[in-house]
N, C-alpha and C. Protein backbone atom coordinates (compact mmCIF):
# COMPACT_ATOMS: atom_id res chain seq x y z
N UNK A 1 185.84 115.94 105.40
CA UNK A 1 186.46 116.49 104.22
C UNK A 1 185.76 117.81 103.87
N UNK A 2 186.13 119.10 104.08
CA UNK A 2 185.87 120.05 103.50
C UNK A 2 185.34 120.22 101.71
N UNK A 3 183.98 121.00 101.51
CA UNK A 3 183.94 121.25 100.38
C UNK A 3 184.50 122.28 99.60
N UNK A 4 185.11 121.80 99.04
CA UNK A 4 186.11 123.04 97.76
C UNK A 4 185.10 123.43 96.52
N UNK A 5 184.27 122.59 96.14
CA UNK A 5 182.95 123.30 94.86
C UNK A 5 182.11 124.43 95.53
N UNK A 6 181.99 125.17 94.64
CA UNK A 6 180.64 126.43 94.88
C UNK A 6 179.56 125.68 94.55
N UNK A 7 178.29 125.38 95.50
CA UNK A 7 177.05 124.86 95.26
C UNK A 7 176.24 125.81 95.35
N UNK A 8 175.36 125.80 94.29
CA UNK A 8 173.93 126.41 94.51
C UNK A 8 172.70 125.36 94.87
N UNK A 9 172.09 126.08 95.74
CA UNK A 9 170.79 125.74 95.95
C UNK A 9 169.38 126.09 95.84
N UNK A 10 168.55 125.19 95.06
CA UNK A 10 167.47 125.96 94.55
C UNK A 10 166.42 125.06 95.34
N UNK A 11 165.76 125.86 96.03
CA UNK A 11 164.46 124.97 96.52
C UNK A 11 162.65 125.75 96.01
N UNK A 12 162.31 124.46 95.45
CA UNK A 12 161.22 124.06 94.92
C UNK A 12 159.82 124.36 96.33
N UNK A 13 159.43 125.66 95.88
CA UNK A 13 158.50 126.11 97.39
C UNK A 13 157.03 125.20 96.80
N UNK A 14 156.82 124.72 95.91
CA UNK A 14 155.66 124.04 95.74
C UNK A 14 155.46 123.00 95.55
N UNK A 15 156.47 122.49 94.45
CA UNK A 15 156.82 121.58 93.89
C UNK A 15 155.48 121.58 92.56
N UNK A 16 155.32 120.43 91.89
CA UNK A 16 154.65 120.80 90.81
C UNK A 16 153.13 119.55 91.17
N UNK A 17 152.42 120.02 90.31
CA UNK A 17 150.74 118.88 90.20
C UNK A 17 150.37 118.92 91.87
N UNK A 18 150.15 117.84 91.95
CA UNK A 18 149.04 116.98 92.86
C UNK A 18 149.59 117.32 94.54
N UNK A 19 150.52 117.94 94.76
CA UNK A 19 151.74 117.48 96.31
C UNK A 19 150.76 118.40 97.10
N UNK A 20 149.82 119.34 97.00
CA UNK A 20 149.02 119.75 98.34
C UNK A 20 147.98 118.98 98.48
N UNK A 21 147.67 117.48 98.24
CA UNK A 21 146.98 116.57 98.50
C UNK A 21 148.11 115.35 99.37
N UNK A 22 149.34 115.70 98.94
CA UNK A 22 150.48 114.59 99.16
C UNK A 22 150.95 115.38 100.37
N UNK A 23 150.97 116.12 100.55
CA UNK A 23 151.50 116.99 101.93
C UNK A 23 150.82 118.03 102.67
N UNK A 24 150.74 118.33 103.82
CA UNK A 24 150.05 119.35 103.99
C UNK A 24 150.51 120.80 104.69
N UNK A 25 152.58 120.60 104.21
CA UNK A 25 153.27 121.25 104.74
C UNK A 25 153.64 121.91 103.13
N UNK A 26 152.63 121.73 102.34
CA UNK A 26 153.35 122.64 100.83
C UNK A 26 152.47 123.63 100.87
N UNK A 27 153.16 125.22 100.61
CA UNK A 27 152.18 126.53 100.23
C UNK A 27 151.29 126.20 99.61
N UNK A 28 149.98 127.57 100.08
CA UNK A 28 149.56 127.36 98.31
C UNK A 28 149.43 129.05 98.74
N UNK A 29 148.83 129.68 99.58
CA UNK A 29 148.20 131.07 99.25
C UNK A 29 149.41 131.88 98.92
N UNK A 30 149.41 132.98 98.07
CA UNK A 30 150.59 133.86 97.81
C UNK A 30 151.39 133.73 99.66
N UNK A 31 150.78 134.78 100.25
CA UNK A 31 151.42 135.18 101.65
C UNK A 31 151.94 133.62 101.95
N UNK A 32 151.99 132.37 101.50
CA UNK A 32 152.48 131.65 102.39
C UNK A 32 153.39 131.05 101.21
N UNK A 33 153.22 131.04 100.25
CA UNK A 33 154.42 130.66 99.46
C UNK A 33 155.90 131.87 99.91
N UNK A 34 154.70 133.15 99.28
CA UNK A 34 156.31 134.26 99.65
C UNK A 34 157.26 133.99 101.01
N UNK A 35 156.31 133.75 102.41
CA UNK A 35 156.69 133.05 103.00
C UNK A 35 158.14 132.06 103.32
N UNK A 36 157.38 131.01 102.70
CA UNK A 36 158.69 130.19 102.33
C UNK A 36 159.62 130.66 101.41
N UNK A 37 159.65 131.47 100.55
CA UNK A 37 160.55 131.36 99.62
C UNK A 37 161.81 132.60 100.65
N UNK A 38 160.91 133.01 101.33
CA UNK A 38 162.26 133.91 102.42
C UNK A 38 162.99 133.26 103.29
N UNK A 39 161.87 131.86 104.15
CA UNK A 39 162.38 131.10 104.76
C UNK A 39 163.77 130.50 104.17
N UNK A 40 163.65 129.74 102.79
CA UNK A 40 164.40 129.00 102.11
C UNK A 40 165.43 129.63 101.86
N UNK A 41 165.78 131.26 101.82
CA UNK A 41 166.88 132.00 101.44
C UNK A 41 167.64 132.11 103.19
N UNK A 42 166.71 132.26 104.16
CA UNK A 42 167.57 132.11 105.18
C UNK A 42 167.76 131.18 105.72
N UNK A 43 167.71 129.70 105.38
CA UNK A 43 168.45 128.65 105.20
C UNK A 43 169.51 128.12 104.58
N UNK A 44 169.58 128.86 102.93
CA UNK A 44 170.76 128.92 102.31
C UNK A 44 170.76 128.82 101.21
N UNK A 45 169.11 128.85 100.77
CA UNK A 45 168.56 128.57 99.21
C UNK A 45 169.15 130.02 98.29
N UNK A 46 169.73 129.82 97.49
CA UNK A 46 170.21 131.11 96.28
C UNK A 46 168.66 131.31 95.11
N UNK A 47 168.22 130.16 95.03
CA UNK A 47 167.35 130.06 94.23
C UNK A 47 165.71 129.76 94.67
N UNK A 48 164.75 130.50 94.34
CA UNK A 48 163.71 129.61 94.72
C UNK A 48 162.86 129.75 93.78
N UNK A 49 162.75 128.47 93.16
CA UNK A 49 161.28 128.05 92.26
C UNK A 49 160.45 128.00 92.31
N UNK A 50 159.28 129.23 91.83
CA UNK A 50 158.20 129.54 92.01
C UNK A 50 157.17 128.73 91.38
N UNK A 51 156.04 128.02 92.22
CA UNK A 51 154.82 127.65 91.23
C UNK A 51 153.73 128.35 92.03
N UNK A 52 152.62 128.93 91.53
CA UNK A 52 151.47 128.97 92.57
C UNK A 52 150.47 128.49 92.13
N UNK A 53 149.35 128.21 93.07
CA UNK A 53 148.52 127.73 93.61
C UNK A 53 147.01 128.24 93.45
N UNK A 54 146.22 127.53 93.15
CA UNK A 54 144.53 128.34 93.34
C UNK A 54 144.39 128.54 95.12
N UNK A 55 144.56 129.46 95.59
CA UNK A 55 144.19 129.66 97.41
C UNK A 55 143.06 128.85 97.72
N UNK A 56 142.00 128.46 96.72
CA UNK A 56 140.43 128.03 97.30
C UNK A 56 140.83 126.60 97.39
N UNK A 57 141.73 126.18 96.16
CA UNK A 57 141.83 124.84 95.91
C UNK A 57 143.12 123.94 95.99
N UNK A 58 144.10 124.66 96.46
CA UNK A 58 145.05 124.19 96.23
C UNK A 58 145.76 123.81 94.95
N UNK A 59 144.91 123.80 93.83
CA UNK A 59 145.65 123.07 92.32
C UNK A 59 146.51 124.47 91.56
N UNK A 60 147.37 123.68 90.55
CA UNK A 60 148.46 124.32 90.06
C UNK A 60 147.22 125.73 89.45
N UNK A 61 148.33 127.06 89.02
CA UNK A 61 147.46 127.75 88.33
C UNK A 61 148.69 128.60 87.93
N UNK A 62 147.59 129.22 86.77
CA UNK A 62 149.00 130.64 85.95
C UNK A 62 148.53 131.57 85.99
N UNK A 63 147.81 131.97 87.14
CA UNK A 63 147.31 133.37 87.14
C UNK A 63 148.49 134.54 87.56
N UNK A 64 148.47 135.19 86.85
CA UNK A 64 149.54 136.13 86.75
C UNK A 64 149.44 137.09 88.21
N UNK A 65 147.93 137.33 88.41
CA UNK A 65 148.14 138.07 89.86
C UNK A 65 148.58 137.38 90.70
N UNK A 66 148.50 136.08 91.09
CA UNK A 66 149.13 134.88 92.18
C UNK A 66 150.38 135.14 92.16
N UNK A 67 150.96 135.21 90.62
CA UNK A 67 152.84 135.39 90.36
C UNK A 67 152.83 136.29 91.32
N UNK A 68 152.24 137.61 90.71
CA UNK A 68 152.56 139.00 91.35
C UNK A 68 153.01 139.24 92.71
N UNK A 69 151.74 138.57 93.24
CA UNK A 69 151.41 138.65 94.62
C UNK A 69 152.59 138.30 95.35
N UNK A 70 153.13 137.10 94.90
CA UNK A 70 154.51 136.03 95.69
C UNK A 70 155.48 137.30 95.24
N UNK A 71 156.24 137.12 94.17
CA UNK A 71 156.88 138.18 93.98
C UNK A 71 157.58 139.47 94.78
N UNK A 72 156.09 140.34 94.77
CA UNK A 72 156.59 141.40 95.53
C UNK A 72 156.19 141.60 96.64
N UNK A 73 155.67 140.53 97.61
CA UNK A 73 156.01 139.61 99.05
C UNK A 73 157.72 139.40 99.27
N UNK A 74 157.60 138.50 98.27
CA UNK A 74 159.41 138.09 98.47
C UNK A 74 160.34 139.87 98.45
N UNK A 75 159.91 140.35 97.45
CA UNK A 75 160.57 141.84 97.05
C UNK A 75 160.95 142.06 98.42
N UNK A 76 159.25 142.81 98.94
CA UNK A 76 159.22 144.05 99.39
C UNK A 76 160.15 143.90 101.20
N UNK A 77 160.61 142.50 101.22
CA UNK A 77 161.14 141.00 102.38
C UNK A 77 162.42 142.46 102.39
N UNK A 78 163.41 142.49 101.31
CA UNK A 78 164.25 143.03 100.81
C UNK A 78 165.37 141.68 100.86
N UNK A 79 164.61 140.47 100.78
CA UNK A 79 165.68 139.45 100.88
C UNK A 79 166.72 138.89 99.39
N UNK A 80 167.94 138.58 99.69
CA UNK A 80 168.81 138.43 98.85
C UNK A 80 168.61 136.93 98.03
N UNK A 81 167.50 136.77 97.01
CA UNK A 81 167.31 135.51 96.40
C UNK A 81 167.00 135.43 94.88
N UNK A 82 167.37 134.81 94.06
CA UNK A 82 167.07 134.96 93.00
C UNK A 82 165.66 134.01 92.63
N UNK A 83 164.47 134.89 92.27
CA UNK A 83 163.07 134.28 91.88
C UNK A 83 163.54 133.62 90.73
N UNK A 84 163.13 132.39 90.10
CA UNK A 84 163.00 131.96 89.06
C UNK A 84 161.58 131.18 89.49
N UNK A 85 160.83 131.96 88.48
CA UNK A 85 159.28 131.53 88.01
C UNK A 85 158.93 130.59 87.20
N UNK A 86 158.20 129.59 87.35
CA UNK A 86 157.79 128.52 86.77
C UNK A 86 157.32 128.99 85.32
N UNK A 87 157.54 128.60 83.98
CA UNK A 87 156.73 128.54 83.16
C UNK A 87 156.02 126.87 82.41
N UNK A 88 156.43 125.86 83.27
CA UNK A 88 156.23 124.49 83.11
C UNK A 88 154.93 124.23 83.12
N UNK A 89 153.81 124.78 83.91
CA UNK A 89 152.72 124.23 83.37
C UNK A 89 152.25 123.97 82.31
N UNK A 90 151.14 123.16 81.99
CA UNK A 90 150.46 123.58 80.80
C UNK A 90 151.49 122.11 79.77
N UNK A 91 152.06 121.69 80.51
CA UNK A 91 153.00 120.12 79.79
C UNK A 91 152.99 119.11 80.62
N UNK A 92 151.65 118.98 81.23
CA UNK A 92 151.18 117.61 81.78
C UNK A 92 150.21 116.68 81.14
N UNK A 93 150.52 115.35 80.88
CA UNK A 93 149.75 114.28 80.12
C UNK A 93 149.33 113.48 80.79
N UNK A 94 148.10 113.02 81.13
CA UNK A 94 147.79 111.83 82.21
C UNK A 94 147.04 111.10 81.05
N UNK A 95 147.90 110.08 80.83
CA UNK A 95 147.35 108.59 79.90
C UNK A 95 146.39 107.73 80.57
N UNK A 96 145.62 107.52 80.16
CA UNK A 96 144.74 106.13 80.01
C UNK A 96 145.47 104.80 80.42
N UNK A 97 145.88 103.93 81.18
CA UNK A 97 146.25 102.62 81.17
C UNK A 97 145.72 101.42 80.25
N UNK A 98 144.66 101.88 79.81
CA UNK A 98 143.78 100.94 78.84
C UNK A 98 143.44 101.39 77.61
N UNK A 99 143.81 102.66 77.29
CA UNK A 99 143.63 103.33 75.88
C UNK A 99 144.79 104.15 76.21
N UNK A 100 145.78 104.09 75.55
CA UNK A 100 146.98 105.68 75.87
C UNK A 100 146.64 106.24 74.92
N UNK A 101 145.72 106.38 74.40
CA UNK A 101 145.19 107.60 73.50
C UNK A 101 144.30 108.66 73.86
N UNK A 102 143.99 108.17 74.76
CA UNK A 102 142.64 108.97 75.64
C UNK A 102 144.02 109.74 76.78
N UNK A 103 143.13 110.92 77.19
CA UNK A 103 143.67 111.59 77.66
C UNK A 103 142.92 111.89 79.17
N UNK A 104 143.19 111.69 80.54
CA UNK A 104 142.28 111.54 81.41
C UNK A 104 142.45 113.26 82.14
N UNK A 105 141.49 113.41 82.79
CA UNK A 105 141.48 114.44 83.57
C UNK A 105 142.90 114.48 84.84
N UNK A 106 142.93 115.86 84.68
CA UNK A 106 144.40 116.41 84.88
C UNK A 106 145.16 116.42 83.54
N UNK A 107 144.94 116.41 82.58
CA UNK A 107 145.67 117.04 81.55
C UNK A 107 145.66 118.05 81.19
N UNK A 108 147.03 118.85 81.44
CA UNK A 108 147.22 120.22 81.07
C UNK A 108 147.74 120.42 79.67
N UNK A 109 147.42 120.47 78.65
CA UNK A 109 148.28 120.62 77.67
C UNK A 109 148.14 122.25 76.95
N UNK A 110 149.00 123.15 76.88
CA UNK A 110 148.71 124.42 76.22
C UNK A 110 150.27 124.59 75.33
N UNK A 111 150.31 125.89 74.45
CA UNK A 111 151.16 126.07 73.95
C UNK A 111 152.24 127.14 75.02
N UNK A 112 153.30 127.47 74.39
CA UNK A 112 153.97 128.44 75.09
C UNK A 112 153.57 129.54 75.23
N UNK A 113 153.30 130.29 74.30
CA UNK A 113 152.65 131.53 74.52
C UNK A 113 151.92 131.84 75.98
N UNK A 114 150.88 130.82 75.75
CA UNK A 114 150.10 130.73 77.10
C UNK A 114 150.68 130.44 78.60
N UNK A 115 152.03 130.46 78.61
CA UNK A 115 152.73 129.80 79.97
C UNK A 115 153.71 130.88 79.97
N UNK A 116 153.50 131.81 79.61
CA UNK A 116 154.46 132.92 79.67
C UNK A 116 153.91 134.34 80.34
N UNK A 117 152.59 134.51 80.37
CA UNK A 117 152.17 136.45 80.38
C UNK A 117 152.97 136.71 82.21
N UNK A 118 153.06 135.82 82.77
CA UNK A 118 153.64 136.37 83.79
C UNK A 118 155.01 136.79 83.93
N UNK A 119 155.83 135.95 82.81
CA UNK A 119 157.42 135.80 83.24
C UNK A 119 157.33 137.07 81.79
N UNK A 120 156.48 137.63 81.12
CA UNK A 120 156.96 138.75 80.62
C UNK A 120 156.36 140.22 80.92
N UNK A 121 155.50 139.75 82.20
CA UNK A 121 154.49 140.95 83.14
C UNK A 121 156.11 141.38 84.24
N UNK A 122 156.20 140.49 84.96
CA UNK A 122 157.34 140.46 86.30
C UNK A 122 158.78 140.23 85.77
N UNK A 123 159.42 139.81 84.63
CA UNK A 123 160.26 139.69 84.23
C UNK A 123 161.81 139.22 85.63
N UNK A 124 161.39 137.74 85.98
CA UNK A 124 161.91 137.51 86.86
C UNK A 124 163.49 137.50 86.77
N UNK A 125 164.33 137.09 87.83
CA UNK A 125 165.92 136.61 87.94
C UNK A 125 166.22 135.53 86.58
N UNK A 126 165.06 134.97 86.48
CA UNK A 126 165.23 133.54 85.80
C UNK A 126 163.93 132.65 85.79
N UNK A 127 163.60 132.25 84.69
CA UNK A 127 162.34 131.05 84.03
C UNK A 127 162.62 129.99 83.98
N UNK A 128 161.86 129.14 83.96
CA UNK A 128 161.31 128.01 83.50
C UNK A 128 160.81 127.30 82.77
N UNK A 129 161.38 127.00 81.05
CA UNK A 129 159.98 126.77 80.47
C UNK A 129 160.45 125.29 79.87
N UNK A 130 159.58 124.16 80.61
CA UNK A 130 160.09 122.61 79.92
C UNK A 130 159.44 122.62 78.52
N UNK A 131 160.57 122.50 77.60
CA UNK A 131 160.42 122.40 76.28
C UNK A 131 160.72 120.78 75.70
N UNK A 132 159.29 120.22 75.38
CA UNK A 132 159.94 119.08 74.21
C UNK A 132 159.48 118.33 75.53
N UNK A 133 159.26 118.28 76.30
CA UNK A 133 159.20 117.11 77.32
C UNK A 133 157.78 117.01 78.02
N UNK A 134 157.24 115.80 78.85
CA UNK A 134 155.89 116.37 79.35
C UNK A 134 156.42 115.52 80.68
N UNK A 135 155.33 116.07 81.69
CA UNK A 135 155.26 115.50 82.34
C UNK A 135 154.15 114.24 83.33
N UNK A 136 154.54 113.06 83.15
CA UNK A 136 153.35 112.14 83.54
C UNK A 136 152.36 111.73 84.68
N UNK A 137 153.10 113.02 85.75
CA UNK A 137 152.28 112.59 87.23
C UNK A 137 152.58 111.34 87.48
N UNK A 138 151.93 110.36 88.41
CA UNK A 138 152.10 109.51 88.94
C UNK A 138 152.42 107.92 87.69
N UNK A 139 152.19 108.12 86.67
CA UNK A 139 152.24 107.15 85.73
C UNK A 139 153.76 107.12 84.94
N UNK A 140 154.68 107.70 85.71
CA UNK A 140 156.18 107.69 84.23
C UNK A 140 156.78 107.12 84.92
């Protein structure tokens, strides 16, 4: 059966938290995210969702030069994709099983302001910012 809908496709070059411990086929250094995110457009991705990475460590980060870096990698590609940049960090809660009041390491919690200087440095295709919601890592 032929498809008659217009689909978009957005692929997730990092995915979010803990997955470069869970895989060892997810980016982390700029050059290898930008990387993928060209790969993913000449596969058929319209969209690719940016998160990056500490290079030393693999863990999530909002350093605005990391944005940069991916960015105008993907740019300078001259490939046809629309960046949409993560602004979701910074709304992760890792509960306690025995106190859910306590808050365990890996908790990111910041305001918006702070999850933004990149997406208003690079002013991408399109953002990201989970509002009102958190996310639980391995516990939801």
């Amino acid at each position: 059966m032929p498809m008659t809908e217009n689909v978009i496709i957005t692929c997730a070059l990092t995915g979010a938290g803990d997955t470069v411990r869970k895989s060892p086929h997810v980016p982390v250094t700029p050059e290898q995210i930008a990387r993928n995110a060209v790969e993913a457009a000449a596969a058929g991705a319209a969209v690719v969702h940016i998160h990056v990475r500490d290079p030393e460590t693999g863990d999530p980060s909002r350093d605005p030069k990391l944005y940069r870096e991916v960015v105008e990698r993907v740019k300078e590609t001259g490939t046809d994709v629309v960046i949409n940049l993560t602004a979701g960090m910074g709304g992760d809660l890792v509960i306690d099983p025995h106190d859910p009041l306590t808050h365990l390491p890996g908790t990111d919690l910041v305001g918006g302001l702070e999850r933004l200087p990149h997406v208003e440095d690079l002013l991408p295709d399109i953002c990201t910012l989970d509002c009102g919601s958190l996310n639980f890592g391995d516990g939801s």
